[in-house]
Protein backbone atom coordinates (compact mmCIF):
# COMPACT_ATOMS: atom_id res chain seq x y z
CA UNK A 1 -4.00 32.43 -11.83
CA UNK A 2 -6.23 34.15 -9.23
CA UNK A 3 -6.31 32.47 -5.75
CA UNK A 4 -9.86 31.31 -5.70
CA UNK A 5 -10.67 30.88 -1.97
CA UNK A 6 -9.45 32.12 0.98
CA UNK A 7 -10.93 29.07 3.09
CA UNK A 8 -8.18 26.31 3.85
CA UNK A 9 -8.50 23.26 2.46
CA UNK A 10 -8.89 19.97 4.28
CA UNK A 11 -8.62 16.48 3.47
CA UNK A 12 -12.38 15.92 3.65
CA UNK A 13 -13.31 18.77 0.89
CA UNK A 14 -10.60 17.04 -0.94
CA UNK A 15 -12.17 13.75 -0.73
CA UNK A 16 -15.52 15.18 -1.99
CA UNK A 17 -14.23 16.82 -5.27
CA UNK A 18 -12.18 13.67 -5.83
CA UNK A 19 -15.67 11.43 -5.92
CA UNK A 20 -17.82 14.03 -7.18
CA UNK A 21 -15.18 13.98 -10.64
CA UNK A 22 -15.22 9.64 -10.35
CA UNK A 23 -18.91 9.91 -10.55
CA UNK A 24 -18.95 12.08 -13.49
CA UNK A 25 -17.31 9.59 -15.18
CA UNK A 26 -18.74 6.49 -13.98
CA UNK A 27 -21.53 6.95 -15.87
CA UNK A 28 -19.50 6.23 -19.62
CA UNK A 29 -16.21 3.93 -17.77
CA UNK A 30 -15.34 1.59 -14.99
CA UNK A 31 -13.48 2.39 -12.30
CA UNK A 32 -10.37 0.75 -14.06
CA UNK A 33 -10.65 3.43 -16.56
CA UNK A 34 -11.78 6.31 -14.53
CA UNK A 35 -9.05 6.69 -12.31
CA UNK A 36 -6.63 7.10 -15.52
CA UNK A 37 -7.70 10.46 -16.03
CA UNK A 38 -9.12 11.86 -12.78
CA UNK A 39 -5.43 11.25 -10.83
CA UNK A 40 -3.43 12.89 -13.64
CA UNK A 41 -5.68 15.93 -14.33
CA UNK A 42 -6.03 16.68 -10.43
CA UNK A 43 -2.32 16.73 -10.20
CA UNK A 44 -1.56 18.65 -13.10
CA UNK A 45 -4.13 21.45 -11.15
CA UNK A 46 -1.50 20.95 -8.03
CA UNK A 47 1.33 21.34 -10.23
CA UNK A 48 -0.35 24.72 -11.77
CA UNK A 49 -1.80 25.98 -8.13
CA UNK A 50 2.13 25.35 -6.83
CA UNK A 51 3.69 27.40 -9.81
CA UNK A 52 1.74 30.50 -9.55
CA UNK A 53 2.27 30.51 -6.11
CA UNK A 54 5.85 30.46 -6.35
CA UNK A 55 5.67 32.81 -9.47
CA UNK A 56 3.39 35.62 -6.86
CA UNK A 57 6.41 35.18 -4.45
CA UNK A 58 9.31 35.63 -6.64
CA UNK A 59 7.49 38.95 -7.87
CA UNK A 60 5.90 39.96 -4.58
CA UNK A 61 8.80 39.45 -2.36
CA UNK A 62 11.90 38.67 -4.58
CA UNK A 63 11.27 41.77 -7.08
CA UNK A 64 11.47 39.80 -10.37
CA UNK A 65 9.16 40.78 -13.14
CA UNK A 66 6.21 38.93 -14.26
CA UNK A 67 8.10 37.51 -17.09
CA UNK A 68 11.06 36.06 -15.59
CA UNK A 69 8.70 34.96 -12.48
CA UNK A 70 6.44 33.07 -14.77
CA UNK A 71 8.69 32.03 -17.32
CA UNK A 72 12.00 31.77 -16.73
CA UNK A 73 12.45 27.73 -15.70
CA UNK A 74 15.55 28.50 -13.03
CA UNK A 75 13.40 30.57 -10.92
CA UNK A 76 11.77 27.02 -10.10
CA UNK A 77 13.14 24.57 -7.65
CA UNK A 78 10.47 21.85 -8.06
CA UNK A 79 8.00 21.94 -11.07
CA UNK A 80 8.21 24.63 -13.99
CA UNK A 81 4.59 24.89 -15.80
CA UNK A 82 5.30 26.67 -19.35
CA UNK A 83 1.88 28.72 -20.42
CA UNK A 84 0.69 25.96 -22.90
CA UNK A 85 0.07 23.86 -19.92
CA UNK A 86 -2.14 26.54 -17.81
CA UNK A 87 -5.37 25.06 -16.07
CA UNK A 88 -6.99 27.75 -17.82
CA UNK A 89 -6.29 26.56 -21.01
CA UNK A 90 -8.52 23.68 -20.07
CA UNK A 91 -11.16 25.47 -19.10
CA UNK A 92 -11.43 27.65 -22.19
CA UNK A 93 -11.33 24.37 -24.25
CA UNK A 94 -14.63 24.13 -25.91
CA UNK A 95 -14.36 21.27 -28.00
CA UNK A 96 -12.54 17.77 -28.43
CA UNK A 97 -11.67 18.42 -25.09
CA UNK A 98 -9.74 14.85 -24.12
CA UNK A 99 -7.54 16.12 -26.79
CA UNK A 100 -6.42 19.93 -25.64
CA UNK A 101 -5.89 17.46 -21.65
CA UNK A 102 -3.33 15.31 -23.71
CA UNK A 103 -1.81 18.67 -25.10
CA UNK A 104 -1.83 20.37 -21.55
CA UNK A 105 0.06 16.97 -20.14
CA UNK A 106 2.37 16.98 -23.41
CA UNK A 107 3.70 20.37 -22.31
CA UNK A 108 3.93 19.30 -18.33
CA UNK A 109 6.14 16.28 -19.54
CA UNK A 110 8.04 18.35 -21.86
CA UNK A 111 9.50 20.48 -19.38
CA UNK A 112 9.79 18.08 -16.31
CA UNK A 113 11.92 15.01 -17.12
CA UNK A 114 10.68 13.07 -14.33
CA UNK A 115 7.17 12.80 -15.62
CA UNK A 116 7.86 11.88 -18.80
CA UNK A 117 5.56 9.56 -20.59
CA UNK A 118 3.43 9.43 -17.25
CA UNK A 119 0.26 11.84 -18.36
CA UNK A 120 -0.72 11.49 -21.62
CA UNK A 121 -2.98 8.79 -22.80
CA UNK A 122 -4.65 8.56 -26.18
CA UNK A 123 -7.91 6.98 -24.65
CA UNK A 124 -8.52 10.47 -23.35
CA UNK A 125 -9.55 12.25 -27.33
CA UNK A 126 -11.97 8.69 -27.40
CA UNK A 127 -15.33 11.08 -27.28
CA UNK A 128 -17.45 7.78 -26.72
CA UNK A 129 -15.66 7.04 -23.23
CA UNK A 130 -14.20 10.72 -22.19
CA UNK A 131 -17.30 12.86 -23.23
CA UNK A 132 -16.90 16.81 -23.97
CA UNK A 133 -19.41 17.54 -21.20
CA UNK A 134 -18.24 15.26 -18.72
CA UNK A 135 -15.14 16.30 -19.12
CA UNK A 136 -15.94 19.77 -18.89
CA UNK A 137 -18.04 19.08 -15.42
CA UNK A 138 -14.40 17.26 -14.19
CA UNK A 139 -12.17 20.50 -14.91
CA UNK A 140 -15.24 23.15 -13.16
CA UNK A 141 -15.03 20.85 -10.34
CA UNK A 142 -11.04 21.11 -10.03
CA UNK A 143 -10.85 24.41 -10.93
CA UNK A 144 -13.22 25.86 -8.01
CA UNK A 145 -10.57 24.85 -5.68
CA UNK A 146 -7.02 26.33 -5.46
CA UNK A 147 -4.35 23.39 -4.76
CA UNK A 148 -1.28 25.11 -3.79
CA UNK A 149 -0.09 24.38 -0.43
CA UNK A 150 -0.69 27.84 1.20
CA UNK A 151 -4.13 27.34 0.96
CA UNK A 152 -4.09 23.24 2.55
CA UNK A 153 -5.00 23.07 6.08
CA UNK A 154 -1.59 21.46 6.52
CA UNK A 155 1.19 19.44 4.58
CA UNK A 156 -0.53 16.11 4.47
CA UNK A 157 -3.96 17.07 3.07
CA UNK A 158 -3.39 16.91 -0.56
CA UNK A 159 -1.00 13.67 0.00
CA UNK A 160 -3.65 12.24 1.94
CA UNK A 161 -6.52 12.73 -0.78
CA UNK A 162 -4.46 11.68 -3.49
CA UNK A 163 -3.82 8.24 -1.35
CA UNK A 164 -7.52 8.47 -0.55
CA UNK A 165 -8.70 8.26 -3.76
CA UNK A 166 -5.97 5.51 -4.59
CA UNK A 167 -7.67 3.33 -2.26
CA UNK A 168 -11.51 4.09 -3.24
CA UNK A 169 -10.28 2.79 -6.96
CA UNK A 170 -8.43 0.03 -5.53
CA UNK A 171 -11.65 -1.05 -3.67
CA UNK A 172 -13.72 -0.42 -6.90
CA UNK A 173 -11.28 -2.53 -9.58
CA UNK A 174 -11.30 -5.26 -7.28
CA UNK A 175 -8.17 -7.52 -8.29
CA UNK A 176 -6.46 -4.55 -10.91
CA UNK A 177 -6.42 -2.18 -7.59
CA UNK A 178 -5.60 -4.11 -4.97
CA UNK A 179 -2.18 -5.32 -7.37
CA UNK A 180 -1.13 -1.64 -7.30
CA UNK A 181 -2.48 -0.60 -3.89
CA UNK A 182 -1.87 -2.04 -0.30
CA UNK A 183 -4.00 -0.23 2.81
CA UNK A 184 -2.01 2.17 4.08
CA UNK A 185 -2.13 0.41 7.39
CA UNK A 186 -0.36 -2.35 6.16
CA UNK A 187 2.46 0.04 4.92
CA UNK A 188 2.44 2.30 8.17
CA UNK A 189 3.01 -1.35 9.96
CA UNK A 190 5.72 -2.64 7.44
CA UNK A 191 7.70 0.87 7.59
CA UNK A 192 7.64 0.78 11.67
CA UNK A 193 8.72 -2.72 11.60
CA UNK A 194 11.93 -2.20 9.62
CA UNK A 195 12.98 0.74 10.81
CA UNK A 196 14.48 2.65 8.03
CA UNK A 197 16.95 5.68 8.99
CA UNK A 198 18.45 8.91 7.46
CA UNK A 199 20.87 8.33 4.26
CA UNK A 200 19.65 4.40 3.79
CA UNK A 201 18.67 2.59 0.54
CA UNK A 202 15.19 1.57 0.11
CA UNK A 203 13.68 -0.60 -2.99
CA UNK A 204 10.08 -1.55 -3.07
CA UNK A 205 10.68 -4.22 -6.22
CA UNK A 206 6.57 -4.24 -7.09
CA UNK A 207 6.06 -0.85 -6.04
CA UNK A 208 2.55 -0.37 -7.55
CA UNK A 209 1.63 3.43 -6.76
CA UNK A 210 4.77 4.12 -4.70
CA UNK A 211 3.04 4.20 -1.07
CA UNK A 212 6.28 2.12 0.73
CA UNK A 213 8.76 4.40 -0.71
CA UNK A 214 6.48 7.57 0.51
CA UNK A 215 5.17 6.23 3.61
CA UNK A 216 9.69 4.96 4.46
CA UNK A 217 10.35 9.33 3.94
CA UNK A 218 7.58 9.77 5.99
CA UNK A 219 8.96 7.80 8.85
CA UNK A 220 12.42 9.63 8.05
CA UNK A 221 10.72 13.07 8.54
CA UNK A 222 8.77 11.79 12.00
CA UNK A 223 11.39 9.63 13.55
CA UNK A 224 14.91 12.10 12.77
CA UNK A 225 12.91 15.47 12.27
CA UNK A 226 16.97 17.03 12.23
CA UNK A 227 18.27 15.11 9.08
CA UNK A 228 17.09 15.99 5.86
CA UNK A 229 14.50 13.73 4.40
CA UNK A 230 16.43 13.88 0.91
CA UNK A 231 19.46 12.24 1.96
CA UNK A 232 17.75 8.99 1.35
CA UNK A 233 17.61 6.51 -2.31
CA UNK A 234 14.00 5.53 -3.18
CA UNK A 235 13.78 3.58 -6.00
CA UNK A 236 11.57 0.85 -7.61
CA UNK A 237 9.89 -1.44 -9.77
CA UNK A 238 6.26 -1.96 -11.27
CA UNK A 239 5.69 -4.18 -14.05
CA UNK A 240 1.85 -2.14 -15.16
CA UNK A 241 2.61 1.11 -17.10
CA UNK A 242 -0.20 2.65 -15.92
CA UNK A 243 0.58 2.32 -12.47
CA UNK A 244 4.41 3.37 -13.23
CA UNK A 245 2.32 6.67 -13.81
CA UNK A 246 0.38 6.75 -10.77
CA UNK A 247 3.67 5.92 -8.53
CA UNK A 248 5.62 9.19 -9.97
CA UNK A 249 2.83 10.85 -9.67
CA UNK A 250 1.93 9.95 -5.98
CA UNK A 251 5.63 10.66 -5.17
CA UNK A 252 6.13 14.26 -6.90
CA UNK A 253 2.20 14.95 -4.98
CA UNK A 254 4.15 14.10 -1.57
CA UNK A 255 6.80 16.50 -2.67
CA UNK A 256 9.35 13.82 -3.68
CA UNK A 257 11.32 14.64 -6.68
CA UNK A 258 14.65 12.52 -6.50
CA UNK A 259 13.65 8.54 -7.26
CA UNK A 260 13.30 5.95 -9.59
CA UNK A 261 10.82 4.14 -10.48
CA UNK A 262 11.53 1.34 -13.16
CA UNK A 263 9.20 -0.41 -15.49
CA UNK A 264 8.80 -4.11 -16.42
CA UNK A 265 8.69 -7.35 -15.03
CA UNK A 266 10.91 -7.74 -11.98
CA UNK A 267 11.48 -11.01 -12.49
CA UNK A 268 12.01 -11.05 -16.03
CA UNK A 269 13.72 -7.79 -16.31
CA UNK A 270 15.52 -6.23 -13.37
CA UNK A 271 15.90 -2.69 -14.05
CA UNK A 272 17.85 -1.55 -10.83
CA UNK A 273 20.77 -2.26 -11.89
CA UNK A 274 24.59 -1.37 -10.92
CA UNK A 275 27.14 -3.06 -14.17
CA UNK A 276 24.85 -5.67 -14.92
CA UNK A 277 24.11 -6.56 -11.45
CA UNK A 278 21.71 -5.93 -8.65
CA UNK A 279 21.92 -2.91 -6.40
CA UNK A 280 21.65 -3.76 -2.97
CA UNK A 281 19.73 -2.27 -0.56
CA UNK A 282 19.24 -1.14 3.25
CA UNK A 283 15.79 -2.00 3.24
CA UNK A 284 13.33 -3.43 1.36
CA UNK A 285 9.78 -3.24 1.50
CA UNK A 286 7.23 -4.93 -0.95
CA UNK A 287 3.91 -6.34 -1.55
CA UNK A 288 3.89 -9.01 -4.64
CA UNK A 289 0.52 -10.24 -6.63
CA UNK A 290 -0.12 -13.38 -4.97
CA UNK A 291 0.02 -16.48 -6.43
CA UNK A 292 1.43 -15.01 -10.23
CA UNK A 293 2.25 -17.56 -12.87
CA UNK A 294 5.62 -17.07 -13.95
CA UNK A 295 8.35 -18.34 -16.36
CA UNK A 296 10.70 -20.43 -14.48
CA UNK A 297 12.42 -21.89 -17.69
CA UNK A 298 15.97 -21.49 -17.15
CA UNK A 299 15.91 -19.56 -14.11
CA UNK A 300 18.67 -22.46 -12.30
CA UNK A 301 21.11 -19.94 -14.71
CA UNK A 302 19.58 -16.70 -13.85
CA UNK A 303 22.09 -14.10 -14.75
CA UNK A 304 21.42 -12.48 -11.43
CA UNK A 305 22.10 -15.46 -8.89
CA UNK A 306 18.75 -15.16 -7.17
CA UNK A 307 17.16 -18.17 -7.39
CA UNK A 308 19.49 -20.23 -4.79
CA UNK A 309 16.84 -21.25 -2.36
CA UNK A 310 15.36 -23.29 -4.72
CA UNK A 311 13.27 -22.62 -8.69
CA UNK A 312 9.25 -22.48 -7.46
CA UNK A 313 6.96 -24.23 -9.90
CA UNK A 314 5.38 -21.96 -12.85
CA UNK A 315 2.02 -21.84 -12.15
CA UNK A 316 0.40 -19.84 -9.46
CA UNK A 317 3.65 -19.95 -7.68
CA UNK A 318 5.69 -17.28 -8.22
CA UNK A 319 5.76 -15.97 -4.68
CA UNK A 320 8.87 -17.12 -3.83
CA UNK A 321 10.31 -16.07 -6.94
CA UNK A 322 9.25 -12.85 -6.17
CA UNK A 323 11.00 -13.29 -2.26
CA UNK A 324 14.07 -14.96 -3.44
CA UNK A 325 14.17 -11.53 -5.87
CA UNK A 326 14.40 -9.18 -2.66
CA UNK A 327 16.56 -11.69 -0.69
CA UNK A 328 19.26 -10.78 -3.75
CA UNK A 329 18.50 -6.83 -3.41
CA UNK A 330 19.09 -6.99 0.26
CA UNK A 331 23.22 -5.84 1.79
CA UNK A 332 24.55 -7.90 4.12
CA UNK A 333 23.34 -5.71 6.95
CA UNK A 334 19.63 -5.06 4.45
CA UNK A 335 16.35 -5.92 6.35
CA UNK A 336 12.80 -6.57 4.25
CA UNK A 337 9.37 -6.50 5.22
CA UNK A 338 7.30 -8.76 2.23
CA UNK A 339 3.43 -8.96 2.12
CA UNK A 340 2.57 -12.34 1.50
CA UNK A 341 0.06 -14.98 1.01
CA UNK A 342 0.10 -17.45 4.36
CA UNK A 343 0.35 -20.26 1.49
CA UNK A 344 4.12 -19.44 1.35
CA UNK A 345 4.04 -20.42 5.09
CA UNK A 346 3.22 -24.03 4.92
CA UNK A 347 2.64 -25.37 1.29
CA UNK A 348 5.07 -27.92 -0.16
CA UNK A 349 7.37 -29.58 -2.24
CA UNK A 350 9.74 -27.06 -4.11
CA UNK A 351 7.96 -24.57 -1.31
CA UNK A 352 8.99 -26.27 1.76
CA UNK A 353 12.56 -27.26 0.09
CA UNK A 354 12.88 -23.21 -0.44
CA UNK A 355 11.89 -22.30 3.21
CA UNK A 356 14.51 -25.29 4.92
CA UNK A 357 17.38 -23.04 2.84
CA UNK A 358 16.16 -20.13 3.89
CA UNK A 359 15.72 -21.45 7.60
CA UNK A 360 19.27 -23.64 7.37
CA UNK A 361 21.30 -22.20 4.50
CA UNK A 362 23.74 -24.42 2.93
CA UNK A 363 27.48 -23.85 3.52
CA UNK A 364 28.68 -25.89 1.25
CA UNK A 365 27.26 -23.32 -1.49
CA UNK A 366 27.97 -19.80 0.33
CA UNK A 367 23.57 -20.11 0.83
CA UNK A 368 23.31 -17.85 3.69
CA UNK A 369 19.71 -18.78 6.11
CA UNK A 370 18.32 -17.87 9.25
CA UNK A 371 17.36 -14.94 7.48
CA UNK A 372 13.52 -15.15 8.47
CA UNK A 373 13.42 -12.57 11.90
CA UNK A 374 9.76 -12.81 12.34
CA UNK A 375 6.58 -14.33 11.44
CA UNK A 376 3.36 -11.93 11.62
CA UNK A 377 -0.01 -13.13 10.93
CA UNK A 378 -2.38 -9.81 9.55
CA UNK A 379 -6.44 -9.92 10.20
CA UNK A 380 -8.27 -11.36 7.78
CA UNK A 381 -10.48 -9.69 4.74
CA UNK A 382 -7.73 -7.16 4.94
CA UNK A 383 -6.72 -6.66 1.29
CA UNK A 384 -8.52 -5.46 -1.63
CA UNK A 385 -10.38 -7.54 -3.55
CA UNK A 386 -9.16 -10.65 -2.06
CA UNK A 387 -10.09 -13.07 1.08
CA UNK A 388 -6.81 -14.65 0.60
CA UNK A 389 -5.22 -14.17 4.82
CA UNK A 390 -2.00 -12.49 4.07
CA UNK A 391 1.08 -12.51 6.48
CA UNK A 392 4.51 -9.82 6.56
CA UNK A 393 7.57 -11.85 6.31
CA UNK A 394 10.34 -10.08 8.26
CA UNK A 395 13.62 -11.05 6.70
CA UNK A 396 17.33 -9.93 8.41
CA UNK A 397 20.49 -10.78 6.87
CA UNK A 398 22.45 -9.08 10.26
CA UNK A 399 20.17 -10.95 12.74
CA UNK A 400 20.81 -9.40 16.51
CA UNK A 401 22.48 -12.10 18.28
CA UNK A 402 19.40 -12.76 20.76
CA UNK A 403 17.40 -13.59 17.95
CA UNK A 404 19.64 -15.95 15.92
CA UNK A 405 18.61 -19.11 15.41
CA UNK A 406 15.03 -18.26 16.34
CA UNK A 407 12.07 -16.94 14.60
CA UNK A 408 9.31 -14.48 16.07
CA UNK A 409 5.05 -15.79 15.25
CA UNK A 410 2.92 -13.15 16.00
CA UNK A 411 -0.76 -13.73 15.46
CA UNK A 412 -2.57 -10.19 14.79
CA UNK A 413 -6.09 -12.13 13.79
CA UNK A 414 -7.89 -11.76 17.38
CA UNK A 415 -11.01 -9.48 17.28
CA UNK A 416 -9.28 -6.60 19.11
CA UNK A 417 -6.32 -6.78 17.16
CA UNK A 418 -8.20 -4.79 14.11
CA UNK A 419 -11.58 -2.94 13.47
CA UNK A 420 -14.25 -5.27 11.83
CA UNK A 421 -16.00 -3.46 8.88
CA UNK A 422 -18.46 -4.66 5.88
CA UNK A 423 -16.21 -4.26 3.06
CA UNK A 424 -12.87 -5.12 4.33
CA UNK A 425 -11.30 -4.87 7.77
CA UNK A 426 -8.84 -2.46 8.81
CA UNK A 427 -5.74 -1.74 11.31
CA UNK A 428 -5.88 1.00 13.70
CA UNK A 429 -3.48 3.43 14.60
CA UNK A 430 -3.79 1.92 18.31
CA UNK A 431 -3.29 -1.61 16.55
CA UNK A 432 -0.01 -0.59 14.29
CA UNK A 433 1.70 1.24 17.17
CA UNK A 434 0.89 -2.15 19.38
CA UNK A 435 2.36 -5.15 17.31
CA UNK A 436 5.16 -2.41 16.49
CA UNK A 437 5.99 -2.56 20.08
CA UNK A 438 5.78 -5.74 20.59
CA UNK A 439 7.80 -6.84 17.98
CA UNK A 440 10.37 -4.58 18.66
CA UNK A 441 10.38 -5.83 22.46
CA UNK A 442 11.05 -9.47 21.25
CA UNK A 443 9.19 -11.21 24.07
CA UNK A 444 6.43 -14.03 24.27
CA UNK A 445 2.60 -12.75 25.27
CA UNK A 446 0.11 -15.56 25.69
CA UNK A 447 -1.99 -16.13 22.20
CA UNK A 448 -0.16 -13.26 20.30
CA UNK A 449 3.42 -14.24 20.59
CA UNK A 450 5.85 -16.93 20.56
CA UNK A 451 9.51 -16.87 19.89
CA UNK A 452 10.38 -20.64 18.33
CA UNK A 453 14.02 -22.24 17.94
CA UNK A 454 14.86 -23.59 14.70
CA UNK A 455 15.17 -26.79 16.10
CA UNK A 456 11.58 -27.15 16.72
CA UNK A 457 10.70 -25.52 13.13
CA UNK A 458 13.02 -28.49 11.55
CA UNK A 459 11.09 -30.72 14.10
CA UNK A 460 7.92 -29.17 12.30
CA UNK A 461 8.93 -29.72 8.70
CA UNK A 462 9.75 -25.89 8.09
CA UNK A 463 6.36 -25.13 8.54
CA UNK A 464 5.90 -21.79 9.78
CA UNK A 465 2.02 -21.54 9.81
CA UNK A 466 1.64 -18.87 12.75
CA UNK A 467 -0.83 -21.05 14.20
CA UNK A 468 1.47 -24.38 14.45
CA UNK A 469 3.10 -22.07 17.12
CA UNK A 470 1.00 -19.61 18.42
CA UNK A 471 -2.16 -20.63 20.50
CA UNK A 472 -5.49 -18.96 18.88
CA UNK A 473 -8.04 -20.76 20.47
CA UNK A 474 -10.43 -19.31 22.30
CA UNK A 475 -10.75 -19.69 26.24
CA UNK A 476 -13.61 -22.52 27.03
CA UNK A 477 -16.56 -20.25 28.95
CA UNK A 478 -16.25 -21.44 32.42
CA UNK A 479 -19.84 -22.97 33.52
CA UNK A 480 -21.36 -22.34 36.87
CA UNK A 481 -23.28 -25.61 37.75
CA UNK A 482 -25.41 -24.45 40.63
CA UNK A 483 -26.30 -21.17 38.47
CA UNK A 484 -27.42 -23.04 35.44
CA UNK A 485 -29.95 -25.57 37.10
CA UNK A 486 -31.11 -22.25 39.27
CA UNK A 487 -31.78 -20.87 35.69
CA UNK A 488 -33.73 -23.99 34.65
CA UNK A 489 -35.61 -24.07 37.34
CA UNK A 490 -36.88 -20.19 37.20
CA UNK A 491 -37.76 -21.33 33.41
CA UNK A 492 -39.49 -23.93 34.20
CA UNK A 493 -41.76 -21.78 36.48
CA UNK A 494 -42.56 -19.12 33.91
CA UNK A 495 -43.45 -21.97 31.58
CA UNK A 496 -45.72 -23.68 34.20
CA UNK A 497 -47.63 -20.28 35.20
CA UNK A 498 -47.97 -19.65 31.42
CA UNK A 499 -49.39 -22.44 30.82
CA UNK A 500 -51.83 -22.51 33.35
CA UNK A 501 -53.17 -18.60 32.35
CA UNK A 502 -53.57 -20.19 28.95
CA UNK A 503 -55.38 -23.07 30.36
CA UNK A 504 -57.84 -20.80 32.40
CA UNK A 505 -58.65 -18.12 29.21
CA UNK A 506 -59.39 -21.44 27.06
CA UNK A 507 -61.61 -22.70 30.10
CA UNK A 508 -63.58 -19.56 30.22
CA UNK A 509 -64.80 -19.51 26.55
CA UNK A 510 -66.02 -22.78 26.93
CA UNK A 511 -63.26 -25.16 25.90
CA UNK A 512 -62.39 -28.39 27.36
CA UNK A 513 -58.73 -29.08 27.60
């Protein structure tokens, strides 16, 4: 219970204990598996570091006794850790130690509704995969450092980390992480494009590890610094159990402790639900698996009403299944920012039939369109595990009247719209804060943007390809005649003296050209 260092913590020692306890592991599991234990058993340390911090206080300064600081669950605000769930209890553990973790995260859950069913995990008492002595090298590793936030260089760090580490898996699992984590540029950019303010709704319907719901309080707690960040619903969906875990966990590590996070299939079980129907939202903010097979039988009777743009075909086509889905979650004054394949921009058929609807509506039945606000084309090699070019639908059922009957392109693909890496390309701050703007000013720039009626859109077949609009070529080099034969010539000089030094050398060894 001691405080263990008197050094603050920063994001970067963070980072290092976080891969040092991966690597530990690697050797016996992939990083699919790995992260299934290493998240969870770093957070239960936070939760512990937190309590006995609190627990000091209440004695030190508050004048309880050790027993009802320590033990008494009302004396806790947040997290209550009974003493069955101590760190130390870990590291006195000296054999079948996957199975004392699952007893340690039995007792957290126990006592903290919210995390029910999100810790324990049977794999961990598999000896073959979770060895005693790795294990054991995991919990040393955690336990050197104390979590609590007194002893964090500032708010963010341990947030931060826990997001770091999020996004090393989702690089490492390829496909399985980048379904459960989007960069957190891409969110930062999403959350400053819809704009979301104190008291408001917001859903994230494939919510993965929570980062849009965090990243939306975030903006709250920068943007209205007098309001209090709780007065504000978070709530969402995620059809993987495992990442259902991860997302209360990431919340409850960024000091969130009222949402709701659902689990199941979105599409084939809503779970935010208000008497058998939707709940509408303020703002919604999501980034689907692209191109999902899904089970479009019967969905013309959907007992929700949200497939009135049109039913896309089952295979490798649910995207706009997944759109029409937070269309319907949306209030009549909601806005959504949607992550999205560019294939939902111009392919076909059903496809194109769903964006005319969504670009026209239909009167006759109460379909409401020119919903689409804006059109934004990301850099490419920007996701995990995936070259597929992605795009951010901006969708507004309360259009401004200047932008009614129009829809914003704005191509974010040039080379100094993003930082070119190896692995995968990212945004910069510079670059968020820039289309932000720019967006948010609603006027054309050469290349980047281009603000198109819907006239011209119809004229186009509803395509809305950011490129049928937006001019991405590059400017022709201009040539200077005069300059180039000058160049020539000069060559052809240094060629001819060249070749008459070689001529002269072969000459004086005796050769005969």
């Amino acid at each position: 219970m001691s405080i263990l260092s008197n050094q603050k913590l920063t994001a970067k020692d963070l980072e290092k204990k976080l891969k040092n306890a991966a690597d530990i592991l690697r050797k016996s599991l992939n990083a699919s598996e790995n992260y299934k234990l290493v998240l969870p058993l770093i957070f239960v340390k936070r939760l512990n570091d937190n309590f006995f911090e609190n627990a000091e206080r209440l004695v030190n300064d508050d004048g309880l006794s050790k027993e009802e600081a320590y033990e008494n669950r009302k004396r806790h605000t947040s997290f209550f850790v009974p003493k069955n769930a101590y760190y130390k209890k870990l590291q006195e553990a000296s054999s079948e130690i996957g199975k004392k973790i699952n007893q340690v995260f039995k007792e957290i859950e126990n006592v903290n509704e919210r995390l029910e069913g999100t810790l324990v995990n049977a794999e961990f008492a598999k000896t073959d995969k979770y060895t005693d002595e790795g294990l054991r090298k995991i919990i040393s590793i955690f336990a050197e450092e104390n979590l609590a936030d007194s002893n964090l260089e500032n708010e963010d760090v341990f947030g931060d980390a826990y997001e770091f580490l999020l996004e090393e898996y989702a690089g490492e699992t390829k496909k399985k992480g980048g379904q459960f984590y989007t960069p957190r540029q891409v969110v930062r950019l999403m959350v400053n494009l819809v704009k979301p303010e104190p008291g408001m709704r917001i859903c994230d319907p494939t919510c993965g590890s929570g980062g849009m719901l965090i990243q939306s309080r975030k903006y709250i707690e920068k943007n209205f610094p007098k309001n209090d960040p709780d007065n504000l619903t978070l709530e969402g969906q995620e059809s993987n159990p495992d990442t259902v875990n991860l997302g209360k966990m990431n919340m409850v590590i960024h000091k969130i402790t009222d949402f709701d996070i659902k689990p199941k299939d979105v599409l084939e079980k809503p779970g935010l639900l208000d008497d058998g129907k939707l709940r509408t939202y303020d703002r919604v903010l999501a980034n689907f698996p692209f191109g999902e097979d899904w089970d479009s039988t019967g969905k013309e009777n959907d007992a929700y009403n949200r497939f009135v743009y049109g039913i896309p075909p089952s295979k490798d086509k649910a995207d706009f299944a997944f759109i029409q889905h937070m269309i319907a979650c949306l209030n009549k004054n909601g806005k959504a920012a949607i992550v999205a394949s560019q294939g939902v921009l111009f392919r076909g058929r059903v496809e194109k039939e769903i964006r005319e609807k969504m670009i026209l509506g239909d009167k006759e039945n109460n379909i409401q369109g020119d919903i689409i606000e804006a059109v934004i084309s990301l850099p490419p090699a920007i996701f995990y595990g995936t070259p597929i070019p992605g795009c951010i639908l901006i969708l507004n059922k309360n259009k401004p009247e200047k932008r009614k009957k129009k829809i914003l392109f704005y191509y974010a693909g040039h080379k100094d719209d993003y930082l070119e890496q190896p692995n995968r390309n990212i945004l910069r701050e510079e670059d968020i804060d820039r289309i932000s703007v720019r967006i948010k000013n609603y006027k054309e720039i050469p290349k980047k943007c281009v603000i198109v009626g819907l006239e011209e859109i119809k004229m186009n077949e509803y395509n809305l390809n950011v490129s049928r609009y937006v001019d991405i070529s590059k400017p022709e080099e201009v040539i200077d005649i005069p300059d180039v034969i000058k160049n020539i010539k000069n060559i052809e000089k240094e060629i001819n003296s060249i070749t008459g030094k070689v001529m002269k050398d072969l000459q004086g060894i005796g050769l005969k050209i």
